[in-house]
C-alpha atoms as a PDB file:
ATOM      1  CA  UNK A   1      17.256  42.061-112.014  1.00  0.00           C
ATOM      2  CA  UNK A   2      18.045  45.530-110.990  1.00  0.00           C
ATOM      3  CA  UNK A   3      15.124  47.425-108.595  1.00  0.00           C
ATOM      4  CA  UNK A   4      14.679  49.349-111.823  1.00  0.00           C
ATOM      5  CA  UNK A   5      13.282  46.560-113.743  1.00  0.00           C
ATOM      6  CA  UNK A   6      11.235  44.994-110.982  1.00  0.00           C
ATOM      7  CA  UNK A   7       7.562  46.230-111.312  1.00  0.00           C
ATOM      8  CA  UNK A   8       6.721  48.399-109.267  1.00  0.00           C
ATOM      9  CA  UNK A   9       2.811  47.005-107.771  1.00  0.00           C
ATOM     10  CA  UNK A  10       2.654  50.223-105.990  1.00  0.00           C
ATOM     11  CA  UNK A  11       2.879  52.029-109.178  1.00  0.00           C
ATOM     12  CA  UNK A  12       0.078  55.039-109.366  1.00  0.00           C
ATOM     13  CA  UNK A  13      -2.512  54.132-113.051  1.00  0.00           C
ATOM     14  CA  UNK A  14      -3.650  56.924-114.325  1.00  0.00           C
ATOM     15  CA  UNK A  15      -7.429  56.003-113.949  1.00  0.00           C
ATOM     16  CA  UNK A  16      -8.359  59.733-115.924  1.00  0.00           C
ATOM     17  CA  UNK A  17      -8.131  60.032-119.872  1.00  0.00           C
ATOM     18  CA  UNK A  18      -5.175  60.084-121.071  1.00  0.00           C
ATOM     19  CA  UNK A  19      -3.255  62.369-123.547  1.00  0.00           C
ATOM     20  CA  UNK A  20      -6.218  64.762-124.429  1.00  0.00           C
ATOM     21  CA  UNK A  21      -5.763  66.272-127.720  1.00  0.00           C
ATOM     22  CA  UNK A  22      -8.176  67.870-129.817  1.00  0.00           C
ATOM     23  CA  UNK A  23     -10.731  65.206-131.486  1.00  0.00           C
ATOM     24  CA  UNK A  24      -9.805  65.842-135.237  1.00  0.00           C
ATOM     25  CA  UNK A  25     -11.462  62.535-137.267  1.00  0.00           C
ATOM     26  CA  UNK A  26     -11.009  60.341-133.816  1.00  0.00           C
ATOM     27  CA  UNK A  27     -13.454  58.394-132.685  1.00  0.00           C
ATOM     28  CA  UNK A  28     -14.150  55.943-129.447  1.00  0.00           C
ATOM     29  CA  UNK A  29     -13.489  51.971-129.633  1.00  0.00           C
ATOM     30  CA  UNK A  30     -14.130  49.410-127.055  1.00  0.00           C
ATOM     31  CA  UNK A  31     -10.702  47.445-126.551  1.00  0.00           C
ATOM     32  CA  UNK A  32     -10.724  44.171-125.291  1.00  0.00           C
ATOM     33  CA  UNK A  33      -7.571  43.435-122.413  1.00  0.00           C
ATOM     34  CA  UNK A  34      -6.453  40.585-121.175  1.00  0.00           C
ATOM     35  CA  UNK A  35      -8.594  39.576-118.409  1.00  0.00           C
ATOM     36  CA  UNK A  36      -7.634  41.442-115.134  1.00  0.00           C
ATOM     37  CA  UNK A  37      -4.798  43.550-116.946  1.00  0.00           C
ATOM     38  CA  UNK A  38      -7.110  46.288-117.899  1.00  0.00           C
ATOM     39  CA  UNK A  39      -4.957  48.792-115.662  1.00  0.00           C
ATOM     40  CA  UNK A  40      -1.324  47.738-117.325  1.00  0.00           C
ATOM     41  CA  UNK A  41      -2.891  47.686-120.938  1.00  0.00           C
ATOM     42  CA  UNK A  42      -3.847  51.375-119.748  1.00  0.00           C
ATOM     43  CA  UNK A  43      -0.530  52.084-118.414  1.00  0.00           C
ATOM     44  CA  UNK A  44       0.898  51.025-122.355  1.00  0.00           C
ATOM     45  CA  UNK A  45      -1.668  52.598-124.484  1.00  0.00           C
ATOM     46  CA  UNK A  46      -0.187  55.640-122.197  1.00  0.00           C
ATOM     47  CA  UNK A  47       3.307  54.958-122.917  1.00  0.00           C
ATOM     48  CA  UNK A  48       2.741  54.852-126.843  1.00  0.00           C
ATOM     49  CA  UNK A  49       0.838  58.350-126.276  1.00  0.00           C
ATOM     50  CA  UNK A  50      -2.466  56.759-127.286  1.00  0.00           C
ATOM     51  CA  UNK A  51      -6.000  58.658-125.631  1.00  0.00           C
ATOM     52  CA  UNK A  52      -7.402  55.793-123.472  1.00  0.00           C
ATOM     53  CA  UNK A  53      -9.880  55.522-120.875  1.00  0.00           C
ATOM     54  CA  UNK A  54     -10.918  52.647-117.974  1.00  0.00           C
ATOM     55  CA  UNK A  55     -13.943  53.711-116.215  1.00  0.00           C
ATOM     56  CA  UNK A  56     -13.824  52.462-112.758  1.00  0.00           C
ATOM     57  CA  UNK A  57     -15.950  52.231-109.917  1.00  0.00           C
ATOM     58  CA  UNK A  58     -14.913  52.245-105.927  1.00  0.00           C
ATOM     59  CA  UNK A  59     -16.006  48.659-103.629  1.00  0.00           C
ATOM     60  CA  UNK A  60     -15.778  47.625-100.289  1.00  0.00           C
ATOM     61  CA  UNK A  61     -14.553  43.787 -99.469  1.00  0.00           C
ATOM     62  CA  UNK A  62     -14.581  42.063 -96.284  1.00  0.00           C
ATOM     63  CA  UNK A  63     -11.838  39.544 -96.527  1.00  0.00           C
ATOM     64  CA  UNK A  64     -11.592  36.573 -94.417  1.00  0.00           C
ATOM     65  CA  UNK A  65      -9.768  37.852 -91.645  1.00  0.00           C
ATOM     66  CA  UNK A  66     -12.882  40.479 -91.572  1.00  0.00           C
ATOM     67  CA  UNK A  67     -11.044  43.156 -92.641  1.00  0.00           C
ATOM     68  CA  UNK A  68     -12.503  45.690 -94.618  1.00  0.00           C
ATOM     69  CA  UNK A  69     -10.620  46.822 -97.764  1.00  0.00           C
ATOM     70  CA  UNK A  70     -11.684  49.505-100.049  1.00  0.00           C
ATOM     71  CA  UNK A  71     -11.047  48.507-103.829  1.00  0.00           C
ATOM     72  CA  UNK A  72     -10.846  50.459-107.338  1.00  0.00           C
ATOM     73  CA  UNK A  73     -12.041  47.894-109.740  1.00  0.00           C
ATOM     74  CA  UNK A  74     -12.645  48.555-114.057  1.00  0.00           C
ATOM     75  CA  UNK A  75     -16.572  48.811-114.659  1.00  0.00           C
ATOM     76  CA  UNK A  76     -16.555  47.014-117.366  1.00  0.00           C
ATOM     77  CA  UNK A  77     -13.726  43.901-116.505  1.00  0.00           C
ATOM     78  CA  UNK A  78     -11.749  43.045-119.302  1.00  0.00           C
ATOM     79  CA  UNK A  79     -12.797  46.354-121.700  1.00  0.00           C
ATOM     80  CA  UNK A  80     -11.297  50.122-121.314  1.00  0.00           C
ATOM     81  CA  UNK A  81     -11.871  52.654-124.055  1.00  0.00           C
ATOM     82  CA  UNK A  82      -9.499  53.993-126.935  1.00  0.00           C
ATOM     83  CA  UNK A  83      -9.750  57.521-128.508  1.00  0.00           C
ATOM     84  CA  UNK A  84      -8.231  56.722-132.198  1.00  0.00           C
ATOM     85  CA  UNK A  85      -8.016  57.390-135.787  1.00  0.00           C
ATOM     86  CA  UNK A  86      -8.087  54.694-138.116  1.00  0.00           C
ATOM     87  CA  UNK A  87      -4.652  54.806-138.634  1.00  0.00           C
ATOM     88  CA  UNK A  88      -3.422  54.343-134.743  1.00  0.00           C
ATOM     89  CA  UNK A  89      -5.472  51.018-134.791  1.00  0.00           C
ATOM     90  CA  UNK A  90      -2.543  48.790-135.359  1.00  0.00           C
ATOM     91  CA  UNK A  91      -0.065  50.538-132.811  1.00  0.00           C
ATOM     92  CA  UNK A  92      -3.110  49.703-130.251  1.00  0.00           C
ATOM     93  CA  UNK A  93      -3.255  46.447-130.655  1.00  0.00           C
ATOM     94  CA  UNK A  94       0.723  45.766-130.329  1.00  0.00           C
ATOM     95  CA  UNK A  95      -0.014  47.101-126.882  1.00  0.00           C
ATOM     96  CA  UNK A  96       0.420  44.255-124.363  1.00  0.00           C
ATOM     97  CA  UNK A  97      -2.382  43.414-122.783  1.00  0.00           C
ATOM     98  CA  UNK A  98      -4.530  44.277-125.707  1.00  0.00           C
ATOM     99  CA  UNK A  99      -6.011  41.326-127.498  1.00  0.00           C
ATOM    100  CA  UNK A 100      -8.639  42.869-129.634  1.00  0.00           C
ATOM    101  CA  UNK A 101     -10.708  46.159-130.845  1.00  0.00           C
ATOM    102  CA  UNK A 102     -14.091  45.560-130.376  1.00  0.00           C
ATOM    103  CA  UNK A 103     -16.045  45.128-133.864  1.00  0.00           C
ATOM    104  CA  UNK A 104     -14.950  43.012-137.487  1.00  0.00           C
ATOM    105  CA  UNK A 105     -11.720  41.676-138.630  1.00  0.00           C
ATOM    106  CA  UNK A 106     -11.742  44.545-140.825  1.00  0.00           C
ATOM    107  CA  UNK A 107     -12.208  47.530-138.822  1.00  0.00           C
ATOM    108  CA  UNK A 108     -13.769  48.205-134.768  1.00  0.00           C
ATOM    109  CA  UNK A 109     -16.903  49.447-134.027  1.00  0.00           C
ATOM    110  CA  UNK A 110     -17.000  52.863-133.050  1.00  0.00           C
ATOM    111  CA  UNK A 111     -18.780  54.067-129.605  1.00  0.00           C
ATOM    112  CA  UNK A 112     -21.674  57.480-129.192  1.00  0.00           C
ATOM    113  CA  UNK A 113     -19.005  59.887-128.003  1.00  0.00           C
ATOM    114  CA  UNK A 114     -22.008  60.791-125.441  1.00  0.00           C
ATOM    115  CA  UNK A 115     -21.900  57.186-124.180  1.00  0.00           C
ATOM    116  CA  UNK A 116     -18.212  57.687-123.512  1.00  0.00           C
ATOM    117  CA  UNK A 117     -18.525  61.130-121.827  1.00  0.00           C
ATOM    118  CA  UNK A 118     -21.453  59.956-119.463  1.00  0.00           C
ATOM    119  CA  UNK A 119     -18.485  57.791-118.170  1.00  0.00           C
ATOM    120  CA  UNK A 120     -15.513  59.744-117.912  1.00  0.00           C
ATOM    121  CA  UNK A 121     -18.445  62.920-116.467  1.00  0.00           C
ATOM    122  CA  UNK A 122     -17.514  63.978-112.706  1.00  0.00           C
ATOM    123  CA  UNK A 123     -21.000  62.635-111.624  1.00  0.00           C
ATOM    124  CA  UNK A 124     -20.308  58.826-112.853  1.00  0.00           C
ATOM    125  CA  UNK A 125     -16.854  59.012-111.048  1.00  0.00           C
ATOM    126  CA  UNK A 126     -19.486  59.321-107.325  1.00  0.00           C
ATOM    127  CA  UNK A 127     -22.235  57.180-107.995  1.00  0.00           C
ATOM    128  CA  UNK A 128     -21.552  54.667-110.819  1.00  0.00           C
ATOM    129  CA  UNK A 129     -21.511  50.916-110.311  1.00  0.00           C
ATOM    130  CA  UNK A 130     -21.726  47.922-112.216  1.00  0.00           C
ATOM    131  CA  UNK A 131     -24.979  46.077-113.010  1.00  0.00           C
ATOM    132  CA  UNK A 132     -24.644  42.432-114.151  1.00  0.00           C
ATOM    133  CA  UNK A 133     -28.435  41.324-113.386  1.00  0.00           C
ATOM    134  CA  UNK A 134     -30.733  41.156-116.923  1.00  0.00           C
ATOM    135  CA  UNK A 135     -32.153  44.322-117.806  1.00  0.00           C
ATOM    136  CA  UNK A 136     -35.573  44.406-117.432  1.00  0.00           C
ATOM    137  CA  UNK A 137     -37.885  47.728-117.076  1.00  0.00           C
ATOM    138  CA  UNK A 138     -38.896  50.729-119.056  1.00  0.00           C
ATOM    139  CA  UNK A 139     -36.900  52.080-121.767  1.00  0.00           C
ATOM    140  CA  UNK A 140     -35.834  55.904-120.704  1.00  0.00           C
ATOM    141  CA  UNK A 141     -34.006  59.156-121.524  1.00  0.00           C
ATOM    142  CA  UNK A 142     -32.494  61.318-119.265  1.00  0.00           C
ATOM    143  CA  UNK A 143     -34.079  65.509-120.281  1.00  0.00           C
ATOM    144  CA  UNK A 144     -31.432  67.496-118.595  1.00  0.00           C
ATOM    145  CA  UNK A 145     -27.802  67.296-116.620  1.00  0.00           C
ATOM    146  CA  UNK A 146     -24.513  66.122-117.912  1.00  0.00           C
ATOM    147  CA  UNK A 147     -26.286  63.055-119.508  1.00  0.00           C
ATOM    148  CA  UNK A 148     -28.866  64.547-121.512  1.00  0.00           C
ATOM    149  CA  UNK A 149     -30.095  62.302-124.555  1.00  0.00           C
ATOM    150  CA  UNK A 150     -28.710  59.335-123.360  1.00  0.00           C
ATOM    151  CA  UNK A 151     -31.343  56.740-123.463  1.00  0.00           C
ATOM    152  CA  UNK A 152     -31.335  53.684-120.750  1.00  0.00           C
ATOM    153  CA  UNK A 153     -33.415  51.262-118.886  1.00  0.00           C
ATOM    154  CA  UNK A 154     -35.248  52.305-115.551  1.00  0.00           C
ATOM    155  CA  UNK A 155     -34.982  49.680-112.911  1.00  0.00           C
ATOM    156  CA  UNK A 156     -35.404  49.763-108.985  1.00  0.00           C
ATOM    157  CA  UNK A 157     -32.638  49.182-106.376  1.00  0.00           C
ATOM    158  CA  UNK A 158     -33.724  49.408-102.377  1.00  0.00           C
ATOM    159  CA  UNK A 159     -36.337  52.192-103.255  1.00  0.00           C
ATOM    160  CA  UNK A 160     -34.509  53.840-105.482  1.00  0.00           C
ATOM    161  CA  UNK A 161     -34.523  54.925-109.163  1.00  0.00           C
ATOM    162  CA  UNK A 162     -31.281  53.389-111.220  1.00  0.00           C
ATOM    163  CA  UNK A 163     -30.592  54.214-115.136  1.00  0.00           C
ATOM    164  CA  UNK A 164     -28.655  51.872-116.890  1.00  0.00           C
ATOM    165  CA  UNK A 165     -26.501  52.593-119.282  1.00  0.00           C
ATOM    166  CA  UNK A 166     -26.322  49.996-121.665  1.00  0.00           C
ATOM    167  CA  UNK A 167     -22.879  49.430-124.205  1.00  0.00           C
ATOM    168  CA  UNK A 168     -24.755  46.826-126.218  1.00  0.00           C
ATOM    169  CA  UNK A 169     -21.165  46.379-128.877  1.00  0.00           C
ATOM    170  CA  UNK A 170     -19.759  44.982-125.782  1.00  0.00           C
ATOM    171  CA  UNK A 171     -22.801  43.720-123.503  1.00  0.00           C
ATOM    172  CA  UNK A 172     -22.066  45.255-120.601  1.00  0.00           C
ATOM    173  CA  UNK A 173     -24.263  47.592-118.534  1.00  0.00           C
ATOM    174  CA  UNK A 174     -23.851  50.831-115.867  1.00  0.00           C
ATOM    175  CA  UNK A 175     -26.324  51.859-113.116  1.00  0.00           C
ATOM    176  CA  UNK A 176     -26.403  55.108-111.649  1.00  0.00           C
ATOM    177  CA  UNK A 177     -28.868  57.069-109.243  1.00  0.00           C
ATOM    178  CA  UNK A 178     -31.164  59.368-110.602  1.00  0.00           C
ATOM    179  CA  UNK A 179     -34.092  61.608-109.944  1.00  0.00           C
ATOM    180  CA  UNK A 180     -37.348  60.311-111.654  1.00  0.00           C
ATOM    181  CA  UNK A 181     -37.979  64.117-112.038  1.00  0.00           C
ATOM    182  CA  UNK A 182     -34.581  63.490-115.088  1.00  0.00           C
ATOM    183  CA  UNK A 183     -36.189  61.071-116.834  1.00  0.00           C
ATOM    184  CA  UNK A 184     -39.075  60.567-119.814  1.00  0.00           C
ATOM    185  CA  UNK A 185     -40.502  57.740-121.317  1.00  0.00           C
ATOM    186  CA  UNK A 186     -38.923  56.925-124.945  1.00  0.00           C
ATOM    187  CA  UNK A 187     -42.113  57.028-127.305  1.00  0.00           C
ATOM    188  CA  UNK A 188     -41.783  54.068-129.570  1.00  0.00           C
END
């Protein structure tokens, strides 16, 4: 094996979109990666010029040795985000690392474009994290900023004000800081 085809772990992902292009009959799909390949099913949805997206989110571990390492982790493990037409769904899934589009056997389930631009928005990028606990609280929308529209839960975290974003196709949910000033109720 030649140091060409070794793989290079040191190898810069592309954590931004990918191949923007303008969004004539496209639309966003959850894809679901092998688990903790997320970042090399990026890197060859890339390769086969395909518009993807992983949001991420920045950690800090303490390892044994109690050193502190600073980590870029996917925000959602195991799902990153396609921009498609119907017709690029099959060279997506022959993508390694790709096991399935989120939705039927027939055809994925397409995501709110606003749901996907919330996450790839300059603002997530700073203060986005992921929020495993149940969702329990007020049902909101946010009335102004880059998220406008977007509709979320309202919970509390050390005396502050969180919105979650909730993907309910794939289950999994985003907190972020806001200002209660940004918010209104959602009249039922």
């Amino acid at each position: 094996m030649s140091a060409d085809d070794r793989p290079n772990i040191c190898r810069q992902v592309p954590l931004e979109p990918t191949n923007l292009r303008p969004a004539r009959d496209l639309n966003w799909y959850a894809v679901y990666t092998v688990p903790q390949h997320e970042k090399s099913a990026l890197k060859q949805l890339e390769l086969r010029e395909i518009e993807s997206f992983l949001p991420v989110y920045e950690t800090v571990r303490v390892w044994k040795n109690r050193q502190r390492v600073k980590l870029i982790l996917p925000l959602f493990p195991s799902y990153l985000f396609v921009h498609i037409n119907s017709s690029a769904r099959a060279k997506v899934l022959q993508s390694p690392g790709v096991l399935q589009i989120v939705g039927n056997s027939r055809e994925g389930a397409t995501l709110p474009d606003a749901e996907v631009e919330f996450l790839r928005s300059s603002l997530c990028k700073q203060r986005i994290a992921p929020y495993h606990e149940f969702v329990i609280g007020e049902k909101v929308c946010i009335k102004s900023g880059v998220m406008q529209g977007l509709h979320g839960t309202l919970v509390r975290k050390n005396n502050d004000m969180r919105f979650v974003l909730t993907i309910e196709m794939i289950n999994q949910h985003a907190a972020i800081q806001v200002d209660p000033e940004d918010l209104e109720p959602i009249v039922v």
